[in-house]
PDB file of N, CA and C in Angstrom:
ATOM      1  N   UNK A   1      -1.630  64.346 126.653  1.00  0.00           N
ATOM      2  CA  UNK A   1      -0.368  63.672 126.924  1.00  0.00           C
ATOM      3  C   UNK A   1       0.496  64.570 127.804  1.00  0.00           C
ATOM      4  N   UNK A   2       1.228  64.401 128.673  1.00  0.00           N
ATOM      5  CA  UNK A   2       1.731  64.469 130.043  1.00  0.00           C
ATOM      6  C   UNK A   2       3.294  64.459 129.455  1.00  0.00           C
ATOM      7  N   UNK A   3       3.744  65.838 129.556  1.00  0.00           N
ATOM      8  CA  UNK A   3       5.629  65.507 128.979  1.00  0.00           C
ATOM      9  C   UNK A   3       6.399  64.811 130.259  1.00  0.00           C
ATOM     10  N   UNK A   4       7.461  64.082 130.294  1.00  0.00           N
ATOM     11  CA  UNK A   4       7.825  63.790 131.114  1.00  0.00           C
ATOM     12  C   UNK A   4       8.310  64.746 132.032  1.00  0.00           C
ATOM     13  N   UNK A   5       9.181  64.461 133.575  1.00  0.00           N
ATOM     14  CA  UNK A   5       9.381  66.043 134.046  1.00  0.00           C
ATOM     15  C   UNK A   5      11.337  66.502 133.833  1.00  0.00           C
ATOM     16  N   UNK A   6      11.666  66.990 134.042  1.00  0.00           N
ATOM     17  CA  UNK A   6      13.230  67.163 133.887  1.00  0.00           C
ATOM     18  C   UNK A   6      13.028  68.082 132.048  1.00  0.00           C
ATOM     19  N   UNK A   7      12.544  68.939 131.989  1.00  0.00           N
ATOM     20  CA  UNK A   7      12.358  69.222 130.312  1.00  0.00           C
ATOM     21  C   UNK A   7      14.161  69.655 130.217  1.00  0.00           C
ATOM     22  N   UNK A   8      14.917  70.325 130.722  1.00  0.00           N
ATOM     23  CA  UNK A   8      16.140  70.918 130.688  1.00  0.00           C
ATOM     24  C   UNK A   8      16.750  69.607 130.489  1.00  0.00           C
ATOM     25  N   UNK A   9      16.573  68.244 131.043  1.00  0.00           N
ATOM     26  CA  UNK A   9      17.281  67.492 130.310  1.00  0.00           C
ATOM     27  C   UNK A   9      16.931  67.103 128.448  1.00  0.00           C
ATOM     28  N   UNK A  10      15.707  67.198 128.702  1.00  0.00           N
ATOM     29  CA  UNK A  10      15.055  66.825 127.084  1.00  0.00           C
ATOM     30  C   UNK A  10      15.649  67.639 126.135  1.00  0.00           C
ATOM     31  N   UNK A  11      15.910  68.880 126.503  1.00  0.00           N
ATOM     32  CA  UNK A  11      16.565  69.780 125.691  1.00  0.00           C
ATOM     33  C   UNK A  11      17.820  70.073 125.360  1.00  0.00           C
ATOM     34  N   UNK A  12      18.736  69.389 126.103  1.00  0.00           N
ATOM     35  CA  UNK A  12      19.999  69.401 126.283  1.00  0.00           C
ATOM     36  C   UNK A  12      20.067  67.788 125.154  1.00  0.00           C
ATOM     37  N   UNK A  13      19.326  66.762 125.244  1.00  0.00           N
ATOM     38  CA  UNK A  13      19.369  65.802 124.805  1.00  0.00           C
ATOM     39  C   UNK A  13      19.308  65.991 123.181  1.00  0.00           C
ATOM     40  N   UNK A  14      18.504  67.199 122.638  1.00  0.00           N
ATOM     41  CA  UNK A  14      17.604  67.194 121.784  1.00  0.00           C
ATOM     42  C   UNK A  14      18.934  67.793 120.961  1.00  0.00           C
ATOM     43  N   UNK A  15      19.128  69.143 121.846  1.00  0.00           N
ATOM     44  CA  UNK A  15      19.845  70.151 120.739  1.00  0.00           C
ATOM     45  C   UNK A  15      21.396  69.053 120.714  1.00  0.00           C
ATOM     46  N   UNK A  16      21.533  68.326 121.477  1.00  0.00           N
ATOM     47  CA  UNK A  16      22.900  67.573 121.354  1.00  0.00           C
ATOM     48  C   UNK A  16      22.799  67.058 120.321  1.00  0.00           C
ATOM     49  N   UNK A  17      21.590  66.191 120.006  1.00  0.00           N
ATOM     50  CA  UNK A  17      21.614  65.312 118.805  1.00  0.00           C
ATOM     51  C   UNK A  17      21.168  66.070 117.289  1.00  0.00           C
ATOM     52  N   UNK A  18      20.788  67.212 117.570  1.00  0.00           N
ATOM     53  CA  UNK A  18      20.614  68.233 116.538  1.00  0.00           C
ATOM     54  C   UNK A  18      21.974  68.184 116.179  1.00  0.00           C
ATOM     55  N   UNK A  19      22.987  68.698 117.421  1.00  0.00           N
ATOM     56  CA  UNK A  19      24.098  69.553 116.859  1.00  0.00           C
ATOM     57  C   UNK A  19      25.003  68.176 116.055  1.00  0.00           C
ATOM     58  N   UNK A  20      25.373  67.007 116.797  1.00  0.00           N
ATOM     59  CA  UNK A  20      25.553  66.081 116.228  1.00  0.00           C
ATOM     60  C   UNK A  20      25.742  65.672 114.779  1.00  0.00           C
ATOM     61  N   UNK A  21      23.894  65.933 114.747  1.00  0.00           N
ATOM     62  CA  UNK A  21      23.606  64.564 113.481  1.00  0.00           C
ATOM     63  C   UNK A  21      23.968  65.795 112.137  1.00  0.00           C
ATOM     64  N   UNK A  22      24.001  67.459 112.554  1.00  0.00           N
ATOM     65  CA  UNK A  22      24.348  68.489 111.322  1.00  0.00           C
ATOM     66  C   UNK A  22      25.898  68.325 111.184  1.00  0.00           C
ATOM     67  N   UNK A  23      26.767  67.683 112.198  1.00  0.00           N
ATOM     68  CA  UNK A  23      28.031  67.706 112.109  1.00  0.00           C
ATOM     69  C   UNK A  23      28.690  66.679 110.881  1.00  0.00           C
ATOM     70  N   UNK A  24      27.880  65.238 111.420  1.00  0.00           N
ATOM     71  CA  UNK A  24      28.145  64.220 110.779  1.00  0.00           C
ATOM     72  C   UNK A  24      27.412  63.923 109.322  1.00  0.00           C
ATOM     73  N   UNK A  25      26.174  64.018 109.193  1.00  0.00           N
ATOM     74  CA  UNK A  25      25.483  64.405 107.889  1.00  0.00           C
ATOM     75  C   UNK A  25      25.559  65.725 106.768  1.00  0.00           C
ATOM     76  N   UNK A  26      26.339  66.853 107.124  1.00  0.00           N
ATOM     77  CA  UNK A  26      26.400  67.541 106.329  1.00  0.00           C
ATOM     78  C   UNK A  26      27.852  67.784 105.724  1.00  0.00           C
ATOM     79  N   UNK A  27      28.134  68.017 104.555  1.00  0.00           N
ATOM     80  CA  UNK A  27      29.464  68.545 103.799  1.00  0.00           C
ATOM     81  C   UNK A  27      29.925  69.312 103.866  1.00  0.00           C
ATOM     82  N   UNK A  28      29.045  70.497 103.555  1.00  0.00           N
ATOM     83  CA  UNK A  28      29.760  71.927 104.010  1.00  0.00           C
ATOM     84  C   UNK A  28      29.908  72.580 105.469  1.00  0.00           C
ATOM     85  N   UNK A  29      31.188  73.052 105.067  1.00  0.00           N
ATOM     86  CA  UNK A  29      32.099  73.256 106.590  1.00  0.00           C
ATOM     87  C   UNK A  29      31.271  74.303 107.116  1.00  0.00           C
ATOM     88  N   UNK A  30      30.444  75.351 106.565  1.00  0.00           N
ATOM     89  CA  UNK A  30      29.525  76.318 107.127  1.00  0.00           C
ATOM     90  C   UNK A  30      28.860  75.640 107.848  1.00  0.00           C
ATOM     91  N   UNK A  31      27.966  74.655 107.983  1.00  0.00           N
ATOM     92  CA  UNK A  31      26.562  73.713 108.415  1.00  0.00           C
ATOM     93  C   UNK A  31      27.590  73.228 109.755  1.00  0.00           C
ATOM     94  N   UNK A  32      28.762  72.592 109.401  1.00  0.00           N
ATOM     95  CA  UNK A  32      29.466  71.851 110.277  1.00  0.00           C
ATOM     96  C   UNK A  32      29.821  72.570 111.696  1.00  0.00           C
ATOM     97  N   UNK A  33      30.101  73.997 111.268  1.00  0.00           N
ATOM     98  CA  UNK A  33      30.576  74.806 112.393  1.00  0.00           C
ATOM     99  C   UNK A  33      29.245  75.046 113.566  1.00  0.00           C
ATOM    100  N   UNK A  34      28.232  75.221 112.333  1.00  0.00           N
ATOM    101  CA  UNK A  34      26.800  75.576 113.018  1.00  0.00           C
ATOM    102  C   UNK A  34      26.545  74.928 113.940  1.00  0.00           C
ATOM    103  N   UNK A  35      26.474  73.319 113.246  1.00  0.00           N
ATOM    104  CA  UNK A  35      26.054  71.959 114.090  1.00  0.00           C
ATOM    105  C   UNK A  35      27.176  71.703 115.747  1.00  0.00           C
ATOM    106  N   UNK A  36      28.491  72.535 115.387  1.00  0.00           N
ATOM    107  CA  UNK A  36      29.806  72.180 116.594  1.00  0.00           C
ATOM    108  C   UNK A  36      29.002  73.244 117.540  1.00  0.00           C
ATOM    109  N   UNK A  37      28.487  74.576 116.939  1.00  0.00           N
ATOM    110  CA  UNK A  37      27.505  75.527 117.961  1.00  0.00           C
ATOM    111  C   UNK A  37      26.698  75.071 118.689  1.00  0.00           C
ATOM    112  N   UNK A  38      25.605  74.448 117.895  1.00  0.00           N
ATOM    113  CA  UNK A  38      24.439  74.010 118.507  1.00  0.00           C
ATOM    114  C   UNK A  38      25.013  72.919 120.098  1.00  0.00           C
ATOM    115  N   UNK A  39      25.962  72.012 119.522  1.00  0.00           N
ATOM    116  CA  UNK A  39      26.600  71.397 120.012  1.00  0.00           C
ATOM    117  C   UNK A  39      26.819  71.354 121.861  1.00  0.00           C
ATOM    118  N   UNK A  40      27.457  72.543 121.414  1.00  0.00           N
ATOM    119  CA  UNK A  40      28.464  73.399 122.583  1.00  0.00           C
ATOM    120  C   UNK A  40      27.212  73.744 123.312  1.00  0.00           C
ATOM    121  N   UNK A  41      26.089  74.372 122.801  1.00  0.00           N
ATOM    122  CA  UNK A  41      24.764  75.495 123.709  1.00  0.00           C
ATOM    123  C   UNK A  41      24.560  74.142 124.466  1.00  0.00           C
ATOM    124  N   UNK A  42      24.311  72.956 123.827  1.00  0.00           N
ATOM    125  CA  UNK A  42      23.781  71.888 124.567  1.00  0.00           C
ATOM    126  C   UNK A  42      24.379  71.668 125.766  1.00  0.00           C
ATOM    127  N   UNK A  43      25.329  71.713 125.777  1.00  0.00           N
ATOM    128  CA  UNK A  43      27.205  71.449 126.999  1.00  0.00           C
ATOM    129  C   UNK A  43      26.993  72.517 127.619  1.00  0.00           C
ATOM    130  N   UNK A  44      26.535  73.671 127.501  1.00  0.00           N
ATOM    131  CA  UNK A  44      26.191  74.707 128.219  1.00  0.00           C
ATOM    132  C   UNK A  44      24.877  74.810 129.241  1.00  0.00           C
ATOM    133  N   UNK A  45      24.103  74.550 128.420  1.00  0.00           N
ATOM    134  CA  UNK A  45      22.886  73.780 129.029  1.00  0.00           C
ATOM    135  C   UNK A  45      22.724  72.953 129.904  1.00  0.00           C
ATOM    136  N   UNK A  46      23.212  71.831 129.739  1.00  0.00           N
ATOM    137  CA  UNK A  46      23.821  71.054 130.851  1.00  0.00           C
ATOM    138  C   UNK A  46      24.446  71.423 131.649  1.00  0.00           C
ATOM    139  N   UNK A  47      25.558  71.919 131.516  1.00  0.00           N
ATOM    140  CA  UNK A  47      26.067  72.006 133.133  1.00  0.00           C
ATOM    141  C   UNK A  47      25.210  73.118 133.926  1.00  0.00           C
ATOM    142  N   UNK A  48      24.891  74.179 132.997  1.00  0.00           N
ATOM    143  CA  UNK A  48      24.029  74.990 134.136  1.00  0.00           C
ATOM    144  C   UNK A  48      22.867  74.469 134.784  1.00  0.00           C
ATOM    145  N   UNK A  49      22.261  73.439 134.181  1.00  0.00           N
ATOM    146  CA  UNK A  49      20.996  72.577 135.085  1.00  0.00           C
ATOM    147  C   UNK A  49      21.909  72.226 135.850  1.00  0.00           C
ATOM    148  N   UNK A  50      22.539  71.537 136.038  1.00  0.00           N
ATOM    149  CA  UNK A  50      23.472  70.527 136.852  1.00  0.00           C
ATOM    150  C   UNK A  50      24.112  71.453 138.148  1.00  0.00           C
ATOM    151  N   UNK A  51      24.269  72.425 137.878  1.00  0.00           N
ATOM    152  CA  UNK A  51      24.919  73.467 139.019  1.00  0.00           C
ATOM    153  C   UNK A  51      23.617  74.625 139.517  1.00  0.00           C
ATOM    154  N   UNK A  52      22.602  73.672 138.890  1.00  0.00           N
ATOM    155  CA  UNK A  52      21.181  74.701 139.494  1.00  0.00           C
ATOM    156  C   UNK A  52      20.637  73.959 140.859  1.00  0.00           C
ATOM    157  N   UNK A  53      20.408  74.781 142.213  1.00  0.00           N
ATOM    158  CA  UNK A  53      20.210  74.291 143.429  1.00  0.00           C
ATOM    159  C   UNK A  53      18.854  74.718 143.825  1.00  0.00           C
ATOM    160  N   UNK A  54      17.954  74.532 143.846  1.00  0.00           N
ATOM    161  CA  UNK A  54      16.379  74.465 144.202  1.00  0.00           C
ATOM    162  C   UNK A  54      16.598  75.360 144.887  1.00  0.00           C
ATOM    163  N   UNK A  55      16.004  76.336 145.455  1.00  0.00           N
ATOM    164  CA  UNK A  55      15.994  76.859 146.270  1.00  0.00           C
ATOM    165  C   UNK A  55      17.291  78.083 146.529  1.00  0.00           C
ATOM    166  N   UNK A  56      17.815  78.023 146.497  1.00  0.00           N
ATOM    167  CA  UNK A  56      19.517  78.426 146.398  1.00  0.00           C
ATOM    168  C   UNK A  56      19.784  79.790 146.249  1.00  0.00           C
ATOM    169  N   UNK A  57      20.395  80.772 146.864  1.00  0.00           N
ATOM    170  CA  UNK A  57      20.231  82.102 146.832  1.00  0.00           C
ATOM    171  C   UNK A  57      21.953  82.324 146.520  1.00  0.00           C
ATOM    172  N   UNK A  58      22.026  83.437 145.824  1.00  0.00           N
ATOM    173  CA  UNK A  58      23.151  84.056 146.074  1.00  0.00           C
ATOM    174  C   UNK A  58      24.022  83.847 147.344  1.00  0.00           C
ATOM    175  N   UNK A  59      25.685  83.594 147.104  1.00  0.00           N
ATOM    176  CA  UNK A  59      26.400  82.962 148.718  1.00  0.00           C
ATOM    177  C   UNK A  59      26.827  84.222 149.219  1.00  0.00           C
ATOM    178  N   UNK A  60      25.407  84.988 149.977  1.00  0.00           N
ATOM    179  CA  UNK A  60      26.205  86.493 150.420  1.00  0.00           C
ATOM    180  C   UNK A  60      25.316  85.650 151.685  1.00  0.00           C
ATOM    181  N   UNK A  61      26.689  86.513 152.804  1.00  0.00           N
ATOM    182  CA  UNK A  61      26.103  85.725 154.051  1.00  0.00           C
ATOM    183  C   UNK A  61      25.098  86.420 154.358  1.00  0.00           C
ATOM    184  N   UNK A  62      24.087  85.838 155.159  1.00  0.00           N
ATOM    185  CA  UNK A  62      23.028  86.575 155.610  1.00  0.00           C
ATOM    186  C   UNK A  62      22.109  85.704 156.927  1.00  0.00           C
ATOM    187  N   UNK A  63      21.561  86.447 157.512  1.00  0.00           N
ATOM    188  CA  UNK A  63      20.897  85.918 158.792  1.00  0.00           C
ATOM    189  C   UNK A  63      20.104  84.650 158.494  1.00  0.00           C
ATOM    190  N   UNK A  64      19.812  83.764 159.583  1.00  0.00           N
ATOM    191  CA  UNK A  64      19.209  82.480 159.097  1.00  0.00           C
ATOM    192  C   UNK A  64      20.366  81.356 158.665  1.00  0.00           C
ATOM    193  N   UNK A  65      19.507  80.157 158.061  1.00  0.00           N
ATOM    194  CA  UNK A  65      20.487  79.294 157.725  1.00  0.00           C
ATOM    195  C   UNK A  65      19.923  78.978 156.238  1.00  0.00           C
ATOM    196  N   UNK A  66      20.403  80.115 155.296  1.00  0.00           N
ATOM    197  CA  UNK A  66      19.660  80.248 153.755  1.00  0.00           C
ATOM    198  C   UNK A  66      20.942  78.734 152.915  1.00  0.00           C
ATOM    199  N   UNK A  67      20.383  78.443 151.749  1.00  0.00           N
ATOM    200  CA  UNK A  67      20.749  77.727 150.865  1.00  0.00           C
ATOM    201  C   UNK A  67      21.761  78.462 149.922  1.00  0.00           C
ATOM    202  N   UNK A  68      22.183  77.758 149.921  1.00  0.00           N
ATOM    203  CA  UNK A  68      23.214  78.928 148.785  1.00  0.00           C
ATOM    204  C   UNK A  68      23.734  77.888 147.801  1.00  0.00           C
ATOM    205  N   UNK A  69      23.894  78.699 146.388  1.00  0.00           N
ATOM    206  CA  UNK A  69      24.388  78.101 144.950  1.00  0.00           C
ATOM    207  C   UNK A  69      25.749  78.109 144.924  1.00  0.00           C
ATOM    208  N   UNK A  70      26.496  77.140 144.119  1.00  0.00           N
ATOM    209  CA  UNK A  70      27.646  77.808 143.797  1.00  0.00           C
ATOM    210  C   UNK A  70      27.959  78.099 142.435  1.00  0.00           C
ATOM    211  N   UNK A  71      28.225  79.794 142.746  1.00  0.00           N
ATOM    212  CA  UNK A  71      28.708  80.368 141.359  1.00  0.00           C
ATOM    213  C   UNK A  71      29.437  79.392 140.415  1.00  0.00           C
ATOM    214  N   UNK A  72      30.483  78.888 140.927  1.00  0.00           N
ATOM    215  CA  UNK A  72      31.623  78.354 140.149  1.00  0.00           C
ATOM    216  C   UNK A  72      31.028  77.905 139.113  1.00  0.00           C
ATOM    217  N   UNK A  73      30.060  77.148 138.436  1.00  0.00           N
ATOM    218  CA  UNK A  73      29.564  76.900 137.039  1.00  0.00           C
ATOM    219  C   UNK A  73      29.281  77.542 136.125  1.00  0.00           C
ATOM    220  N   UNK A  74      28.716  78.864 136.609  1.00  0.00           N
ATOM    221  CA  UNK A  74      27.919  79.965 136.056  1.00  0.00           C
ATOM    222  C   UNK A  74      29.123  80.869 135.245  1.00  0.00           C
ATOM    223  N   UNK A  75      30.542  80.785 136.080  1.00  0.00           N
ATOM    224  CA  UNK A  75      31.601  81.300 135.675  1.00  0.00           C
ATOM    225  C   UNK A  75      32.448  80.359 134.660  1.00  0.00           C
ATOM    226  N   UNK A  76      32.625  79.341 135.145  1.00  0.00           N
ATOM    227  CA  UNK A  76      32.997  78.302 134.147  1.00  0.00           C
ATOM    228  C   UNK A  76      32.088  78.344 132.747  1.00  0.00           C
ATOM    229  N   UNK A  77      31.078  78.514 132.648  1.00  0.00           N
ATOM    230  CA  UNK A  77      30.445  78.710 131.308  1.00  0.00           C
ATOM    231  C   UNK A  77      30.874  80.010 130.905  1.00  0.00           C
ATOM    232  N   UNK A  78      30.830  81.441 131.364  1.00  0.00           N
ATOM    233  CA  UNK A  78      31.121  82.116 130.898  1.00  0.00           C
ATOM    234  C   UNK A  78      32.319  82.055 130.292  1.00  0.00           C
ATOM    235  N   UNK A  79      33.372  81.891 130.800  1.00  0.00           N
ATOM    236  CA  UNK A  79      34.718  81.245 130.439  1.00  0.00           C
ATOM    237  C   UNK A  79      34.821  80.627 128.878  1.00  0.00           C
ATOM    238  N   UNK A  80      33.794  79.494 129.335  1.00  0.00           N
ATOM    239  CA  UNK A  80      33.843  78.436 127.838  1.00  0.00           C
ATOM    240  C   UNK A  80      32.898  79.477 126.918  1.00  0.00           C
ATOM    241  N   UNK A  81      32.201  79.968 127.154  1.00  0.00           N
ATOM    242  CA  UNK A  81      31.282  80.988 126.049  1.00  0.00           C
ATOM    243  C   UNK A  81      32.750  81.818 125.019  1.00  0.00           C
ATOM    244  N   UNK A  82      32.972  82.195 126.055  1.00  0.00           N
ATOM    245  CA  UNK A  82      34.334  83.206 125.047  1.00  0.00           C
ATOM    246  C   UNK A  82      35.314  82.332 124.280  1.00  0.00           C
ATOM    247  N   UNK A  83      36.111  80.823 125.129  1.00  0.00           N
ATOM    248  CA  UNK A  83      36.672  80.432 124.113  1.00  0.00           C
ATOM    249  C   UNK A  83      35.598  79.425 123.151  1.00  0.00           C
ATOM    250  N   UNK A  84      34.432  79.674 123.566  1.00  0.00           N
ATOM    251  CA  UNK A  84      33.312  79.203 122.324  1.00  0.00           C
ATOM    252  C   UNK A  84      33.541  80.002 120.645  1.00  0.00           C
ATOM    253  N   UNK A  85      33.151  80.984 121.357  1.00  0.00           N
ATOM    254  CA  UNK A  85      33.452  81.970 119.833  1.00  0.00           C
ATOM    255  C   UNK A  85      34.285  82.161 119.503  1.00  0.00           C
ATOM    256  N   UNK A  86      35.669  82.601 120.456  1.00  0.00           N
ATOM    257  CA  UNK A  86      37.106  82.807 119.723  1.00  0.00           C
ATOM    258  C   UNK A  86      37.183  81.039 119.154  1.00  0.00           C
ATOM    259  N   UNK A  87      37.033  80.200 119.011  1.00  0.00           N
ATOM    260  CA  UNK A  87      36.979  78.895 118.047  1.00  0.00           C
ATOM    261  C   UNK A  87      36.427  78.842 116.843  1.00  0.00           C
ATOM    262  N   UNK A  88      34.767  79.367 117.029  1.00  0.00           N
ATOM    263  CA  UNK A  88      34.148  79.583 116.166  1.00  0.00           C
ATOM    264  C   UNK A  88      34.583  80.434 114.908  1.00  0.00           C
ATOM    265  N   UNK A  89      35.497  81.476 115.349  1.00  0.00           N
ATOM    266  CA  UNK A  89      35.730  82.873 114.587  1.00  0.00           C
ATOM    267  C   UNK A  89      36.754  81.930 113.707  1.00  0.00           C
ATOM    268  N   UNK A  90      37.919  81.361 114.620  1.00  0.00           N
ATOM    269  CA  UNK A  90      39.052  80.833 114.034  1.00  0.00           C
ATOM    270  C   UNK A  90      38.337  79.664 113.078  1.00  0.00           C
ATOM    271  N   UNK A  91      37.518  79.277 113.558  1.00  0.00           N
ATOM    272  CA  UNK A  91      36.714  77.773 112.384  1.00  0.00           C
ATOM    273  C   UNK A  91      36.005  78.882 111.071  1.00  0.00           C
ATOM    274  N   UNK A  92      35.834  79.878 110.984  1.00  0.00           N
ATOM    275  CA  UNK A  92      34.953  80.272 109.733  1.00  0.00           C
ATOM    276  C   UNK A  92      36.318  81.082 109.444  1.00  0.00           C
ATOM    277  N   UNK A  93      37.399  81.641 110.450  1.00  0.00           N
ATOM    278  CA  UNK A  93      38.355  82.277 109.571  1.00  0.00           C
ATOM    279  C   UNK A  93      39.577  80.892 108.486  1.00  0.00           C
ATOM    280  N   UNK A  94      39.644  80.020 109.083  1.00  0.00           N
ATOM    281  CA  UNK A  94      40.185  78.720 108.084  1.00  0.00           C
ATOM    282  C   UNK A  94      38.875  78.824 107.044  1.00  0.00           C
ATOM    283  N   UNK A  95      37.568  78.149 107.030  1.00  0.00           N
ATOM    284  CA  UNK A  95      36.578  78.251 106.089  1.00  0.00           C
ATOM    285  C   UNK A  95      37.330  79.059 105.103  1.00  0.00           C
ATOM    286  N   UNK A  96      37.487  80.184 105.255  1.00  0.00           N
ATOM    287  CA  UNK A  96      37.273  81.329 104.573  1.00  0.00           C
ATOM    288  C   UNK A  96      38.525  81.111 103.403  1.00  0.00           C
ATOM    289  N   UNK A  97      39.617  80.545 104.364  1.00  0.00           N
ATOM    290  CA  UNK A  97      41.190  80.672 103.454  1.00  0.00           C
ATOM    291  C   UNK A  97      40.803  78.928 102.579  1.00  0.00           C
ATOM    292  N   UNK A  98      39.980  78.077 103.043  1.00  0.00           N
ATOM    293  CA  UNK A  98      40.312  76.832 102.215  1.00  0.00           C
ATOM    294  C   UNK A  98      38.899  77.533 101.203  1.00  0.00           C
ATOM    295  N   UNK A  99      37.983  77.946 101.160  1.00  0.00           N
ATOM    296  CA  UNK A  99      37.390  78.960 100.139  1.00  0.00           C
ATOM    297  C   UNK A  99      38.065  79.393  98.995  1.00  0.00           C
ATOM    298  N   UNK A 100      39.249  80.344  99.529  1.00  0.00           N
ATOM    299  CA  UNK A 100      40.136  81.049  98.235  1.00  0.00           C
ATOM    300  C   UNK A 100      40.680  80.101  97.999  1.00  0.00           C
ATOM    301  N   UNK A 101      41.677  78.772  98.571  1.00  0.00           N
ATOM    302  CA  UNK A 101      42.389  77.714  98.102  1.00  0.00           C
ATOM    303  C   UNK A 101      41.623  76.963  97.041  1.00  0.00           C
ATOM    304  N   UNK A 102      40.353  76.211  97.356  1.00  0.00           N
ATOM    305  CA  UNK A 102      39.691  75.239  96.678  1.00  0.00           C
ATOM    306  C   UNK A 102      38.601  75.811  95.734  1.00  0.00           C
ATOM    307  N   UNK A 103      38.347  76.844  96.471  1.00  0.00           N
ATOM    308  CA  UNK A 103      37.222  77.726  95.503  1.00  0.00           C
ATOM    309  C   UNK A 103      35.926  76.847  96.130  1.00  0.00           C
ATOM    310  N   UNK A 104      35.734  76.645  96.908  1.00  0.00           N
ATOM    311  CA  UNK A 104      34.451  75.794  97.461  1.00  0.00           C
ATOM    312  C   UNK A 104      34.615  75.704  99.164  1.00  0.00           C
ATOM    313  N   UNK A 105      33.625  75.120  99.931  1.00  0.00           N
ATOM    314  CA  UNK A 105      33.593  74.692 100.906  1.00  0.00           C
ATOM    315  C   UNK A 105      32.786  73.455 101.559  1.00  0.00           C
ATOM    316  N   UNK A 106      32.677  72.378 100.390  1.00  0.00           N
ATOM    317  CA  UNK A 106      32.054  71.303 100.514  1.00  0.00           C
ATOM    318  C   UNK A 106      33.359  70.286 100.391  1.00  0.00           C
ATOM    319  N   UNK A 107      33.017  69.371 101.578  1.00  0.00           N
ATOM    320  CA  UNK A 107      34.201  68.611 101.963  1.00  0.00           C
ATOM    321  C   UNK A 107      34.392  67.642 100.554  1.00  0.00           C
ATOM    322  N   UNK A 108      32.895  67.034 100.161  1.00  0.00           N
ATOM    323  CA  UNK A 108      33.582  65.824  98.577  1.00  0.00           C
ATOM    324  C   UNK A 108      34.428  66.602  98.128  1.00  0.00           C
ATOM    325  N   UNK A 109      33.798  67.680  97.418  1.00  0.00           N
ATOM    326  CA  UNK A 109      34.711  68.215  96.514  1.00  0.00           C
ATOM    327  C   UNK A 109      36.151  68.720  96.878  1.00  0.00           C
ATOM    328  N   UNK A 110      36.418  69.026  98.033  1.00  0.00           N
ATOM    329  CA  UNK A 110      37.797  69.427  99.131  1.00  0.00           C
ATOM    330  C   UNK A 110      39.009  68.180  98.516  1.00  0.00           C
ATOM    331  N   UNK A 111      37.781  67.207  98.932  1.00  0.00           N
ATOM    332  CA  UNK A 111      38.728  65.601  98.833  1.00  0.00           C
ATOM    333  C   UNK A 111      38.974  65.498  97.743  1.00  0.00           C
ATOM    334  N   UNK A 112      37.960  65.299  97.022  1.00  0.00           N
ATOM    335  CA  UNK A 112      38.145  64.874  95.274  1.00  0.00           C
ATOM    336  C   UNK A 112      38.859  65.839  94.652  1.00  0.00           C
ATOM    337  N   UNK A 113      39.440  67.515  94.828  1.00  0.00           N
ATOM    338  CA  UNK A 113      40.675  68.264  94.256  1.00  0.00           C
ATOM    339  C   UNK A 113      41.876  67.432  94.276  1.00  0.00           C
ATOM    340  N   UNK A 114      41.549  66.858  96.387  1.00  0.00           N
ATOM    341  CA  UNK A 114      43.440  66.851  96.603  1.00  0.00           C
ATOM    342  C   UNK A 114      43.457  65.560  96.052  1.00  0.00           C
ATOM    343  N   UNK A 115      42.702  64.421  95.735  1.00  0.00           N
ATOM    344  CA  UNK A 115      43.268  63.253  95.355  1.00  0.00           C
ATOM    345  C   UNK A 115      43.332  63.483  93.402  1.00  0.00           C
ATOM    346  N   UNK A 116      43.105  64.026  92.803  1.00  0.00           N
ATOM    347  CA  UNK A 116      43.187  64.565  91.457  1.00  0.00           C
ATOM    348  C   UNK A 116      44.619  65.058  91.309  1.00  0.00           C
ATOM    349  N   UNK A 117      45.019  65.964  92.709  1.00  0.00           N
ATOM    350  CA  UNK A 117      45.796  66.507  92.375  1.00  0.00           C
ATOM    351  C   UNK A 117      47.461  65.631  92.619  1.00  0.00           C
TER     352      UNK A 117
END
């Protein structure tokens, strides 16, 4: 069997619906953050196929009439990489404080305190 061709899309498709279906199917906010990760690599993934040019060299001028990429994506991800994790940090540093609050980190039980209470 013969995979189709474009695999960088298959994979971008794949880990999307990975990151997804752990967001929406799981309770605990640990799994949830994981699944918003996986998420994001996918969004990362993507655009760097998308800003990938066949052929395409570094835009330093040079003799000839060469192909050239443009950085600008490659930087734009880096960008989103950092406020990737500074999110991430801030999503497990809340985790951490509704932890000491509820004594748990599974959303039923989150819910079922505050409506008890």
């Amino acid at each position: 069997m013969e995979w189709p061709g474009l695999y960088n899309y298959w994979i971008v498709i794949f880990l999307m619906m990975a990151g997804l279906y752990i967001v929406m199917a799981r309770a605990n906010l640990i799994k949830k953050m994981v699944g918003l990760s996986i998420f994001q690599v996918s969004v990362f993934v993507f655009y760097l196929t998308m800003g990938k040019v066949s052929g395409g060299t570094a835009p330093i001028v040079i003799d000839g009439d060469p192909v050239y990429s443009n950085p600008l994506p490659h930087v734009l991800i880096l960008t989103a990489i950092v406020v990737g994790v500074a999110t991430l940090a801030l999503g497990l540093a809340l985790i951490v404080r509704i932890k000491e609050s509820y004594g748990t980190i599974e959303e039923d039980d989150i819910e079922k305190q505050e409506t008890d209470a």
